[in-house]
Protein backbone atom coordinates (compact mmCIF):
# COMPACT_ATOMS: atom_id res chain seq x y z
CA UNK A 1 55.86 144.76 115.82
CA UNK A 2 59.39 146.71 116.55
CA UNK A 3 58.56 147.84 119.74
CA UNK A 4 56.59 144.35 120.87
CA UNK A 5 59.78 142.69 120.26
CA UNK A 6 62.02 145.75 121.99
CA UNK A 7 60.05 145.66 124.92
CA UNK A 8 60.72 141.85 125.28
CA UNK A 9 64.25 141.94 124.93
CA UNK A 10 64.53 144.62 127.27
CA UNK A 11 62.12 142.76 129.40
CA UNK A 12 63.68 139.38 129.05
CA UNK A 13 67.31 140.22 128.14
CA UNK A 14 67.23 137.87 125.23
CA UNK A 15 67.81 138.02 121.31
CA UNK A 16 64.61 138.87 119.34
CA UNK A 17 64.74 138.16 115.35
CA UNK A 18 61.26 139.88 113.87
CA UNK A 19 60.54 137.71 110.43
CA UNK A 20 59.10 140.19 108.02
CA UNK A 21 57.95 138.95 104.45
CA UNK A 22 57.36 141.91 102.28
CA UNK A 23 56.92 141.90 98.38
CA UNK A 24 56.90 145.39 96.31
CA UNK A 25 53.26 145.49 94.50
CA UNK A 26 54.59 148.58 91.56
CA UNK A 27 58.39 147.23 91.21
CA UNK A 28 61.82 149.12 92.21
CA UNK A 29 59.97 152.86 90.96
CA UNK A 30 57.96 154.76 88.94
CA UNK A 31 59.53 153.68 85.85
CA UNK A 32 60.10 150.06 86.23
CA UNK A 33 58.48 147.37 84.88
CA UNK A 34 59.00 144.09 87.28
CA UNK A 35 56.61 141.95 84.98
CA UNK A 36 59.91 141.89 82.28
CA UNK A 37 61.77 139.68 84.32
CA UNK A 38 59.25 137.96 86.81
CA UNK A 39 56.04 137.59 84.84
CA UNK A 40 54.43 134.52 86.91
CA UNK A 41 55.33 136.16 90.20
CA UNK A 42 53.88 139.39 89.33
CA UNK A 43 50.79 137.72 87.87
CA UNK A 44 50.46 136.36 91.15
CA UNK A 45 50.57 139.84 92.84
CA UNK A 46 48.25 141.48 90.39
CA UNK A 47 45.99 139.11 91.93
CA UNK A 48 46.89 139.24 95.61
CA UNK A 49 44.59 141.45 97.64
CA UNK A 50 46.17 144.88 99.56
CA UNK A 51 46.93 144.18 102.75
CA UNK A 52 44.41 146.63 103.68
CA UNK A 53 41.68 145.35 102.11
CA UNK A 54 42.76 141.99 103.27
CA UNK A 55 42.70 143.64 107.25
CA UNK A 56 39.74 145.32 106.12
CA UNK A 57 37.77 142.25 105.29
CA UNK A 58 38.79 140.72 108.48
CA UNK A 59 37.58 143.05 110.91
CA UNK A 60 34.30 143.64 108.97
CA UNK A 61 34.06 139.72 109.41
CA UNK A 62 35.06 140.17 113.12
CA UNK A 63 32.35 142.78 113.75
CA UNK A 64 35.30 145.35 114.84
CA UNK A 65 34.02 147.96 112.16
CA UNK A 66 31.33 148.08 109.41
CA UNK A 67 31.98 148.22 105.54
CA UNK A 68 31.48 152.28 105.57
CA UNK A 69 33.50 152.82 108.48
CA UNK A 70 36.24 150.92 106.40
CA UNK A 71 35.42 153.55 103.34
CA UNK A 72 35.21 156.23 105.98
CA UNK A 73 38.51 155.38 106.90
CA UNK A 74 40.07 154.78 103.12
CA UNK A 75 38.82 157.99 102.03
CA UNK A 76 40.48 160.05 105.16
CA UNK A 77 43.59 158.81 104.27
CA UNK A 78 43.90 159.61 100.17
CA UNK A 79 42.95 162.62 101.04
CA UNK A 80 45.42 163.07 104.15
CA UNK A 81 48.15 162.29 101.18
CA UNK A 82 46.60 164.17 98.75
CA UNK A 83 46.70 167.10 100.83
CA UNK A 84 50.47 166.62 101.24
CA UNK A 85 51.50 166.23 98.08
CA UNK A 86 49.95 169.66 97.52
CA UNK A 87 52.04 170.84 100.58
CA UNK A 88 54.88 169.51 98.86
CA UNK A 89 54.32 170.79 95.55
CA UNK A 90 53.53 174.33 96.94
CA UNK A 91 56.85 174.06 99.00
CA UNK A 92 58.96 172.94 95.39
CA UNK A 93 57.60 176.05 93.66
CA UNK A 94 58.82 178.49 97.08
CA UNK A 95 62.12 179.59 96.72
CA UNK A 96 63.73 178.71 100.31
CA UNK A 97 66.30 181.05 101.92
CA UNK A 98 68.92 180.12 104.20
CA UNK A 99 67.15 180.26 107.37
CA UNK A 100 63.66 178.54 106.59
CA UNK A 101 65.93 175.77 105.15
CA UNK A 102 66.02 174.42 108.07
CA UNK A 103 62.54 174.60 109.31
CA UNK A 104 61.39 171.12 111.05
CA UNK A 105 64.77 170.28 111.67
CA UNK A 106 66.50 170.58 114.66
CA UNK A 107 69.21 172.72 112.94
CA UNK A 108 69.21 176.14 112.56
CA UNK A 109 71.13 178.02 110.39
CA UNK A 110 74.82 178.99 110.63
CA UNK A 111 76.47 182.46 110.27
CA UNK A 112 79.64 180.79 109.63
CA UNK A 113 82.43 183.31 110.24
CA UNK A 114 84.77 180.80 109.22
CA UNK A 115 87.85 183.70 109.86
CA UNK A 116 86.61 185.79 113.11
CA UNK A 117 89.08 184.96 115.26
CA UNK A 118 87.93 182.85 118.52
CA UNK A 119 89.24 183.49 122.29
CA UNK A 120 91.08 180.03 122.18
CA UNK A 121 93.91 180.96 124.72
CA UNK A 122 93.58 179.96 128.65
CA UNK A 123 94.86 181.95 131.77
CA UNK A 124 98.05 180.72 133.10
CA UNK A 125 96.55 179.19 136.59
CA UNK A 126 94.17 177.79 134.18
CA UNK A 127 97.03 175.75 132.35
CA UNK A 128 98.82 174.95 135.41
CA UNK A 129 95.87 172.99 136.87
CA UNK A 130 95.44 171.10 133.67
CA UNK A 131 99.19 170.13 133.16
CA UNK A 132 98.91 169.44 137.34
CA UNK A 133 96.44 166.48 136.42
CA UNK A 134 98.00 165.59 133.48
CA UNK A 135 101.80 164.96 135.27
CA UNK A 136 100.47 163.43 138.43
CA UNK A 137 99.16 159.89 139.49
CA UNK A 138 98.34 158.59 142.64
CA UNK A 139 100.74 157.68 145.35
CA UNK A 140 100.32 153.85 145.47
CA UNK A 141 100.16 153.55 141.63
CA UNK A 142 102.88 151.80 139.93
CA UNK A 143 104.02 153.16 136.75
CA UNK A 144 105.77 151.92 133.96
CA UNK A 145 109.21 153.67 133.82
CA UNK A 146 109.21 154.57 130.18
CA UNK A 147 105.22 156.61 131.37
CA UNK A 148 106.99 158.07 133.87
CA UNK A 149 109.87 159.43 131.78
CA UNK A 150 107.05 160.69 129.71
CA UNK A 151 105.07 162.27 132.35
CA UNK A 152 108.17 164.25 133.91
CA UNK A 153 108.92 165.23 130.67
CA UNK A 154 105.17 167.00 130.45
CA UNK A 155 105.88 168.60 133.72
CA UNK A 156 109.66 170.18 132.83
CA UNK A 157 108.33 171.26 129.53
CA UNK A 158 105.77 173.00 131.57
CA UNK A 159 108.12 174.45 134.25
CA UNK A 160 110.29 175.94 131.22
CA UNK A 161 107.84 177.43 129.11
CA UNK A 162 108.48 174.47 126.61
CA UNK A 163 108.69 172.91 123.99
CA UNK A 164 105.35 171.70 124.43
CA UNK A 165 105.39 168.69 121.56
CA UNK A 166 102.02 167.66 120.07
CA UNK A 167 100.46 164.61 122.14
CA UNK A 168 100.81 167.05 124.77
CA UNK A 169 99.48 170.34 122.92
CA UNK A 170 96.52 167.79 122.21
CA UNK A 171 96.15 167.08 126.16
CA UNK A 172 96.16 170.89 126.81
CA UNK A 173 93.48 171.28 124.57
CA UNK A 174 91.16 168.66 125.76
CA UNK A 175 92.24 169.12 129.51
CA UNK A 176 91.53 172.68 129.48
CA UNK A 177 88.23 172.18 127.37
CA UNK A 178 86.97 169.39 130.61
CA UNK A 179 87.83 172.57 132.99
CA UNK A 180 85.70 174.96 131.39
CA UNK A 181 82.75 172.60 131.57
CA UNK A 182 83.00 171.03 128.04
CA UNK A 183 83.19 167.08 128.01
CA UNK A 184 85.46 165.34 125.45
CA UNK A 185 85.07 162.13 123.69
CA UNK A 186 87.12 160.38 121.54
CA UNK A 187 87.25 156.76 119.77
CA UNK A 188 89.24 155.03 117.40
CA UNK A 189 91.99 152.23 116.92
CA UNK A 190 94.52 152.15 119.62
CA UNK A 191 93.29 155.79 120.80
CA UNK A 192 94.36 155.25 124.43
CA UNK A 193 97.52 154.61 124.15
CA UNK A 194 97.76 156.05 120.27
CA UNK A 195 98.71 154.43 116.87
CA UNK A 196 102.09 155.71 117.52
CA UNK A 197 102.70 155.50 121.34
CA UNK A 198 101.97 159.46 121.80
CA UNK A 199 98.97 159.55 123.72
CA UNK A 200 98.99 157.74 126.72
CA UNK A 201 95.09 158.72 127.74
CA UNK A 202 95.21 155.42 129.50
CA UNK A 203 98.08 154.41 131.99
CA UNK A 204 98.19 150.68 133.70
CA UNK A 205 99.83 149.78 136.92
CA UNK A 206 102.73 147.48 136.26
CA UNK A 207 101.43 144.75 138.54
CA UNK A 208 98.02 145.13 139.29
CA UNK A 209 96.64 146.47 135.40
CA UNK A 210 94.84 148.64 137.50
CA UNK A 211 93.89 152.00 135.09
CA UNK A 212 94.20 155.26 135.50
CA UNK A 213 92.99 158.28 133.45
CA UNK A 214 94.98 161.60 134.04
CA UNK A 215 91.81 163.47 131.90
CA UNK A 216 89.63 162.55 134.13
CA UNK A 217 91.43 163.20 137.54
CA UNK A 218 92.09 167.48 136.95
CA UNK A 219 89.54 168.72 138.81
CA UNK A 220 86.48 167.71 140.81
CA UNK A 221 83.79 169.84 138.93
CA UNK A 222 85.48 169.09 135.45
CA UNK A 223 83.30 167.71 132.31
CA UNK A 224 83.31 163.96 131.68
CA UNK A 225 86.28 162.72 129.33
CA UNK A 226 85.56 159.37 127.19
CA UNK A 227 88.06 157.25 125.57
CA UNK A 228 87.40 154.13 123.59
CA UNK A 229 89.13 152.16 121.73
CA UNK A 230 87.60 151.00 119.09
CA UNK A 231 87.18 148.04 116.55
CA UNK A 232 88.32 147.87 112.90
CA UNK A 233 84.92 148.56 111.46
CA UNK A 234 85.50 151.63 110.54
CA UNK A 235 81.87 152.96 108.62
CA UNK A 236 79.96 151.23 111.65
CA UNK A 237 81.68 153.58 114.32
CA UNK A 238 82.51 156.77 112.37
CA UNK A 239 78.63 156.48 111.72
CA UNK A 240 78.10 155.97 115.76
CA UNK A 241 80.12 158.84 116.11
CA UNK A 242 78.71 161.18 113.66
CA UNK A 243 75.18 160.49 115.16
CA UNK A 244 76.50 161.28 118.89
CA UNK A 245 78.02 164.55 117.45
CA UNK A 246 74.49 165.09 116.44
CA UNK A 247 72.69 164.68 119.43
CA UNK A 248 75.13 166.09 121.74
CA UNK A 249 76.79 169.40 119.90
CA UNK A 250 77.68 170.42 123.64
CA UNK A 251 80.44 168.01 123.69
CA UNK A 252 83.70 167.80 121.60
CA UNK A 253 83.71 164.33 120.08
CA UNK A 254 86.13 163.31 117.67
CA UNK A 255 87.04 160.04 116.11
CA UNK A 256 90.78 158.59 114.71
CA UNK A 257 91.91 156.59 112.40
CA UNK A 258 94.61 154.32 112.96
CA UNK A 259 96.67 155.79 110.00
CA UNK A 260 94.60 157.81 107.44
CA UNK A 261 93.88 155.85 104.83
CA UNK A 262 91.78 153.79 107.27
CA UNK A 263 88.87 156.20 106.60
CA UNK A 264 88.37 154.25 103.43
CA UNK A 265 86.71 151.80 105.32
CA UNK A 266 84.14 154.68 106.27
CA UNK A 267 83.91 156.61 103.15
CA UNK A 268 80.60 156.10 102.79
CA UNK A 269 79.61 157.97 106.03
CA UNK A 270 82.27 160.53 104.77
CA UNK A 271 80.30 161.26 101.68
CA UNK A 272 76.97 160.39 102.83
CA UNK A 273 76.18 162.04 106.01
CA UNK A 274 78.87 164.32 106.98
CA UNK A 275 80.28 166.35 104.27
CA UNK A 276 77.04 167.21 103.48
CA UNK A 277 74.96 167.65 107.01
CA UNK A 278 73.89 170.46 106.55
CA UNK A 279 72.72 170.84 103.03
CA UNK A 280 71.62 167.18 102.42
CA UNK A 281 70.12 166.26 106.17
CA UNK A 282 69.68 169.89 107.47
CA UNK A 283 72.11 168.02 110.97
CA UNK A 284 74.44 170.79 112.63
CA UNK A 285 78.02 168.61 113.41
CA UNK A 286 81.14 169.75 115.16
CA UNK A 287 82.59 166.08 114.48
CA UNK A 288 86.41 166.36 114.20
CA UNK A 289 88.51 163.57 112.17
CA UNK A 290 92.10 162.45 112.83
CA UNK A 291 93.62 160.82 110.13
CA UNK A 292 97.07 160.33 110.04
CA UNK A 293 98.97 161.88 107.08
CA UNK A 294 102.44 161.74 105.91
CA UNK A 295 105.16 160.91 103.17
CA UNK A 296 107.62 158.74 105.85
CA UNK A 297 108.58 156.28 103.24
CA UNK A 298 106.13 153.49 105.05
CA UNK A 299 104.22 152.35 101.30
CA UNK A 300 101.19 153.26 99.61
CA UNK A 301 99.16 152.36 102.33
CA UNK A 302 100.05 154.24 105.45
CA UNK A 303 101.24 157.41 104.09
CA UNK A 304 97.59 158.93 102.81
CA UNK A 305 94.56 160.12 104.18
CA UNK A 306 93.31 161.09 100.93
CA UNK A 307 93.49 164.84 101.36
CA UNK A 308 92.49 165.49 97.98
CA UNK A 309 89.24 163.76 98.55
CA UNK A 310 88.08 165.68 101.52
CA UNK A 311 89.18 168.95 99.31
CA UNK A 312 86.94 167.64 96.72
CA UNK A 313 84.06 167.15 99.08
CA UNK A 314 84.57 171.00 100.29
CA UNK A 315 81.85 173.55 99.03
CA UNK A 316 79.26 176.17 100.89
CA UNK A 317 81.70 176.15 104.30
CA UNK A 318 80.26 172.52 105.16
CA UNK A 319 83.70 171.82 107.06
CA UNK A 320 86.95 172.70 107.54
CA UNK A 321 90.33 171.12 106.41
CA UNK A 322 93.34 171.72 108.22
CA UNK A 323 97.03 170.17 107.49
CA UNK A 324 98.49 171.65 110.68
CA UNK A 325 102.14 172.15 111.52
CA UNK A 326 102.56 173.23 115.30
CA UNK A 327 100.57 171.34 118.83
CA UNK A 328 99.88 175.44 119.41
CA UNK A 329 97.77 175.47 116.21
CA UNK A 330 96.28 172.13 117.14
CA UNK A 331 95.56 173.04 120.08
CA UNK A 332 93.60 176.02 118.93
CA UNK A 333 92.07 174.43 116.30
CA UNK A 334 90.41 171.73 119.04
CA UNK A 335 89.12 174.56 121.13
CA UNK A 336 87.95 176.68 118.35
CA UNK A 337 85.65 174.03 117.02
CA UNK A 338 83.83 174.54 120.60
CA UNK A 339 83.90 178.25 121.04
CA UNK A 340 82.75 179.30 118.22
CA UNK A 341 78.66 180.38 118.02
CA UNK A 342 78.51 177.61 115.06
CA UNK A 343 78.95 174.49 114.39
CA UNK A 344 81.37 172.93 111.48
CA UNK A 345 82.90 168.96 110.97
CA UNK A 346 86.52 169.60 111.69
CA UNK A 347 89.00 167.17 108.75
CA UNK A 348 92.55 167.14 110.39
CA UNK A 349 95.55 165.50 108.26
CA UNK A 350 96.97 164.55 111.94
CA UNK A 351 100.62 163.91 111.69
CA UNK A 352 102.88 160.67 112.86
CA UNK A 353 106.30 161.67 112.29
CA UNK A 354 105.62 165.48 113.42
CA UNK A 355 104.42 163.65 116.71
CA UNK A 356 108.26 163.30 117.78
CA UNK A 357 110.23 166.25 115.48
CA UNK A 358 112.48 168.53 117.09
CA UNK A 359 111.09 171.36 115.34
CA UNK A 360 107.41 170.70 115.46
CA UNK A 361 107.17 172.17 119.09
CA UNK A 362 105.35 174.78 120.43
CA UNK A 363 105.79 177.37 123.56
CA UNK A 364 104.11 177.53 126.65
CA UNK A 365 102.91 181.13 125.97
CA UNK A 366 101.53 179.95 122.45
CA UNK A 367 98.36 178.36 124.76
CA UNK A 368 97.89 181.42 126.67
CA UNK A 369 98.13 183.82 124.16
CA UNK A 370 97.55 184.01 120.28
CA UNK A 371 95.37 182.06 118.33
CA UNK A 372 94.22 180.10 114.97
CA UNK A 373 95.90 180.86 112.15
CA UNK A 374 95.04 179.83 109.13
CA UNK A 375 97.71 181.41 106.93
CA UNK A 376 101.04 181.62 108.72
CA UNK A 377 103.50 183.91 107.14
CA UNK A 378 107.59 183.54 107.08
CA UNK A 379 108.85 184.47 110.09
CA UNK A 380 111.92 186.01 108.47
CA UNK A 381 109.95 188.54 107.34
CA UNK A 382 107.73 189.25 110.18
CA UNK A 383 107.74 190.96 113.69
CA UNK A 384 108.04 187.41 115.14
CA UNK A 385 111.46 186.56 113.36
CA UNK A 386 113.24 184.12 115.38
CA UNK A 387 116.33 185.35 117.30
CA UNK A 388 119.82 184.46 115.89
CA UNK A 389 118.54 183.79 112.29
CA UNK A 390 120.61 185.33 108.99
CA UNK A 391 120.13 188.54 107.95
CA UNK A 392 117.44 188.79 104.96
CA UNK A 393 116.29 190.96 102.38
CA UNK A 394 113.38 192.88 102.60
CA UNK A 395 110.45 191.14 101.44
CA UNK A 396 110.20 193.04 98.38
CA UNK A 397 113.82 190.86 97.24
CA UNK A 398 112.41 187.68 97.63
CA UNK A 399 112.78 186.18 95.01
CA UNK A 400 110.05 182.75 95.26
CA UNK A 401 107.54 182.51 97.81
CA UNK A 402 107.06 178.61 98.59
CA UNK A 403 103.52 178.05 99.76
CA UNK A 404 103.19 174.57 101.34
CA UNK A 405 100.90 172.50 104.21
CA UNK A 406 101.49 170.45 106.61
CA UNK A 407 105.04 167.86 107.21
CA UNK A 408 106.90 169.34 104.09
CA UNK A 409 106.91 172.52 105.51
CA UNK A 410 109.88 170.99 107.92
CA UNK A 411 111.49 169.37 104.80
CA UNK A 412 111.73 172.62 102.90
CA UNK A 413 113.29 174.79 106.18
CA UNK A 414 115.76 172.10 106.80
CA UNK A 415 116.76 172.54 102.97
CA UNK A 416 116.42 176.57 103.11
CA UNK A 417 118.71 176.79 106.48
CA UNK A 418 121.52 173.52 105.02
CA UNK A 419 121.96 175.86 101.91
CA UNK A 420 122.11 179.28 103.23
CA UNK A 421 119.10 179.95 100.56
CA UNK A 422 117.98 183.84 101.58
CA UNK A 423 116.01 184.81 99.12
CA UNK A 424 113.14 182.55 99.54
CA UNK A 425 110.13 182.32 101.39
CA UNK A 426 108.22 179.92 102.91
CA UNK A 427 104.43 180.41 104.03
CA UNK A 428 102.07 177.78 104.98
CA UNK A 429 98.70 177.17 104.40
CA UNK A 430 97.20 175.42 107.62
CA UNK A 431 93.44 175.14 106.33
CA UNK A 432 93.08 174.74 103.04
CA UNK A 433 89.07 174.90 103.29
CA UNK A 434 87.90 177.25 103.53
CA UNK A 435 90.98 179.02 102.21
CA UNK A 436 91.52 182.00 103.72
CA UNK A 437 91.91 184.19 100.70
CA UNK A 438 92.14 187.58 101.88
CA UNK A 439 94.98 186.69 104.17
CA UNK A 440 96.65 185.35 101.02
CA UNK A 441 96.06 188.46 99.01
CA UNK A 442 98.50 190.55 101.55
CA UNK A 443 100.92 188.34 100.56
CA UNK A 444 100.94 189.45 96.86
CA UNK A 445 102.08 193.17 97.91
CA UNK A 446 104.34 192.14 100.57
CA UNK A 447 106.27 189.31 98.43
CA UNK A 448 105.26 191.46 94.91
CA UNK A 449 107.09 190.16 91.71
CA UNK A 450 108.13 186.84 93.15
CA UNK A 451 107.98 183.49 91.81
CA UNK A 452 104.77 181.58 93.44
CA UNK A 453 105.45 177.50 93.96
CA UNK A 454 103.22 175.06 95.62
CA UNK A 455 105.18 172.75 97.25
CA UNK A 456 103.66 169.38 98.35
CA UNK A 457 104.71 165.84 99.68
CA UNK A 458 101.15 164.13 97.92
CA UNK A 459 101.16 162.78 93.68
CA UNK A 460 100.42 165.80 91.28
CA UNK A 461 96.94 163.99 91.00
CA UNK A 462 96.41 164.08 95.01
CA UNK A 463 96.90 166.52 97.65
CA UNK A 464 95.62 169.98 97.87
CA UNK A 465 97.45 171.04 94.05
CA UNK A 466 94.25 170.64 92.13
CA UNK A 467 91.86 172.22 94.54
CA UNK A 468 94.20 175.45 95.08
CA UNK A 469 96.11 175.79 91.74
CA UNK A 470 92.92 178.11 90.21
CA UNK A 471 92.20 179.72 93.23
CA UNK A 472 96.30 180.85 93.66
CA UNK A 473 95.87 181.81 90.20
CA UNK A 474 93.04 184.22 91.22
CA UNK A 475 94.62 185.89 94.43
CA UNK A 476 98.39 185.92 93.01
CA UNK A 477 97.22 187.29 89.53
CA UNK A 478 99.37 184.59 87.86
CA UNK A 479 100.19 180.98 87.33
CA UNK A 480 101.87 179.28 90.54
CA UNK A 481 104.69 176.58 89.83
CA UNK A 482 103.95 172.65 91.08
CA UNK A 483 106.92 170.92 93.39
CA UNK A 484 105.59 167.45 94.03
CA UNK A 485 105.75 164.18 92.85
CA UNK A 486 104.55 163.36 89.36
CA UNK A 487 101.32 161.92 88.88
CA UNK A 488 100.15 158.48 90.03
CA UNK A 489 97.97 155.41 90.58
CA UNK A 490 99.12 155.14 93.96
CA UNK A 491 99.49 156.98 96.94
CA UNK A 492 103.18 156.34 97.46
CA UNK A 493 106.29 154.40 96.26
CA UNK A 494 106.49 151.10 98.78
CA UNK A 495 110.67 151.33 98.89
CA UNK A 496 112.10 153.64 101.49
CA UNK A 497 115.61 154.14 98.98
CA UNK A 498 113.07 155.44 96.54
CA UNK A 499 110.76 157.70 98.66
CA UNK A 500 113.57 159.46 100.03
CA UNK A 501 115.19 160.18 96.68
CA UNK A 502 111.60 161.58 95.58
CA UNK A 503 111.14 163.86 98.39
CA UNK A 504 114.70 165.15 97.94
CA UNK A 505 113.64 165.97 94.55
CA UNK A 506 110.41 167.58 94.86
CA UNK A 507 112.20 169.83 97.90
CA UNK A 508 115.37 171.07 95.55
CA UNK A 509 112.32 171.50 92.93
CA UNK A 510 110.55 174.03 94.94
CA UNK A 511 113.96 176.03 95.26
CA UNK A 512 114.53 176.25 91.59
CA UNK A 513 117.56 173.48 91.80
């Protein structure tokens, strides 16, 4: 009946509604007893014929087939069943590994190594073609003079080695991923242009509204790039997007919410489908989320994506969850997720005021060179110390090593540098699953005998606190010390006065003030 009324809508271009009455003969399971609450109507179906004895009847009135064909036919199919649940009983009682796990599924299974580095950097020429197409538009098109502020910006970033800030670091990554032959797609609220004017996928001719898509004009044998924005149903297209992810793991598809705590309104695919792909629905996914995440003072309603949710959700490397502090490690984290020899939903707390800080920049030799990291160090105390910072103790006279991910990180090294504080150290975590726990352990040695804090923007009940407390515990050998806000219904205060004075406090908190 489906596929009659397919074929005539695809025939006939027209609206087909199939009317389908159904009525359940044993009740809602095993268990249940319908005839409690609806005794006449289930009196009624104890006497209703099966439909198939009902279709039987007919065609042995009809002459189609003969009473013992119909038994013929009966009997083939208990026992088809019968054989199956046998199958299925034998198959309970085999213990499966993690390869024939997947067997009838289009998956296969997924030697994640989650922390092998991946060859994410591109040759210079390679980079200059991309930021070519990304800085140029046709001669006859009009642009808005605000776009093309922004566009010779891109291009004197690019002719100085930086800074490279992050809606561009994002274009680098999915410019240079469309030159290597891997196609892009990307939907969401306002994604063209972006929730916070950052993007600008999409430009418009001031007087003809003519468009123009820079991603899709850097190079004639490049990979298609898709942009979309879409509506406000959130479940409806993260689930569209989730299945395209599935049928087309070639491409890097990645969906956006408008602020972060829009993925509410999709929770339910979240939890459902693709936290669990692989071990619930045996499905391979390389979806990525962006869901803006930040303390800014804007309320309890655009300042969380829920990050301790998605922590929750994390077990047996089904994702990854990244609160990311640079475009460079953006930009390697977006081209990681496609060469790699596996597979993995990428969870990114994406930022909104990060989008436009000084400090959250990245060089130009940062794409061509280097790579993920997932722990990244102090540079005080490393090889790549900045030039013209104080003079610092060794490591071993530090006296608290700060961990933190994500925005604060800024907070803390404005407080650090304003105060002439030198015996402090400040080390973020940039995914927090899987946590990188070995790279964590040569800290211990290296800042031995110092006082561990986790630092974090998010309520003592949110964030990434509850997740990594036990496991910092475990690597550190010792109890770390929380700098946060105190525990709470809701995700944030909704009075600016009031954030600010709680995330001076949880700041001077993770100095010991």
């Amino acid at each position: 009946m489906a596929g009659v009324a397919l074929d005539f809508r695809q025939r006939f271009q027209r609206d087909v509604v199939v009317d389908m009455v159904c009525y359940r003969r044993h009740g809602h399971n095993e268990s249940d007893e319908p005839a409690f609450t609806q005794p006449l109507l289930y009196r009624k179906i104890a006497s209703h014929s099966p439909p198939s004895a009902i279709l039987s009847r007919k065609l042995i009135a009809e002459g189609t087939i003969t009473a013992a064909e119909s038994e013929v036919i009966k009997t083939e199919y208990t026992t088809l069943l019968e054989e199956a649940l046998v199958r299925a009983r034998k198959k309970l009682d085999r213990q499966i590994d993690d390869v024939k796990r997947f067997e009838g599924s289009t998956a296969v299974f997924q030697h994640a190594s989650f922390f092998t580095p991946a060859a994410t950097a591109v040759s210079p020429e390679l980079l200059g073609t991309c930021v070519r197409g990304l800085t140029c538009v046709p001669p006859t098109f009009k642009l808005n003079p605000k776009i093309k502020r922004f566009l010779e910006g891109r291009a004197q970033a690019s002719k100085e080695g930086g800074p490279v800030d992050w809606s561009f670091g994002e274009a680098l990554a999915f410019g240079t991923l469309l030159l290597e032959g891997t196609p892009v797609r990307l939907s969401g609220q306002d994604s063209e242009r972006g929730t916070f004017s950052q993007r600008h996928a999409v430009l418009f001719d001031l007087d003809t509204h003519e468009r123009y898509v820079p991603l899709r004009n850097l190079d004639a044998k490049q990979a298609e790039f898709c942009i979309y924005n879409s509506s406000l149903s959130e479940a409806g297209v993260l689930g569209f997007d989730y299945g395209y992810s599935l049928d087309f793991p070639q491409m890097l598809c990645l969906w956006e919410a408008q602020f972060g705590d829009f993925a509410n309104g999709a929770q339910t695919i979240i939890d459902q489908f693709i936290c669990c792909s692989e071990s619930k629905w045996q499905r391979v996914s390389g979806l990525v989320l962006l869901l803006p995440h930040g303390y800014e003072g804007q309320g309890p309603e655009h300042s969380s994506a829920r990050l301790e949710r998605f922590l929750q959700l994390s077990a047996e490397g089904n994702w990854q969850v990244c609160n990311l502090t640079t475009p460079a490690q953006f930009f390697h984290a977006l081209r990681r997720q496609m060469h790699r020899d596996f597979r993995k939903p990428l969870v990114v707390m994406s930022p909104k005021s990060l989008l436009r800080h000084p400090r959250a920049t990245s060089r130009l030799e940062e794409f061509t060179s280097g790579r993920f990291h997932e722990i990244i160090d102090d540079p005080r105390w490393t090889d790549a110390a900045p030039e013209g910072t104080s003079p610092c103790p060794t490591p071993g006279q530090v006296e608290r090593l700060i961990l933190c991910s994500g925005k604060v990180y800024y907070d803390l090294l404005d407080y650090r540098e304003k105060n002439q504080i030198t015996d402090a150290a400040i080390v973020r975590v940039e995914q927090l699953f899987p946590l990188h726990r070995n790279r964590l352990a040569e800290l211990v040695d290296k800042y031995d005998g110092a006082t561990v804090v986790w630092c974090q923007e998010e309520s003592q009940n949110m964030g990434a606190w509850t997740h990594l407390a036990p496991q910092l515990e475990h690597v550190f050998g010792r109890q770390a010390f929380y700098a946060g806000r105190d525990a709470s219904a809701s995700p944030a205060v909704g009075h600016l006065a009031r954030h600010r004075y709680e995330q001076a406090a949880l700041v001077r908190a993770a100095f010991g003030v």
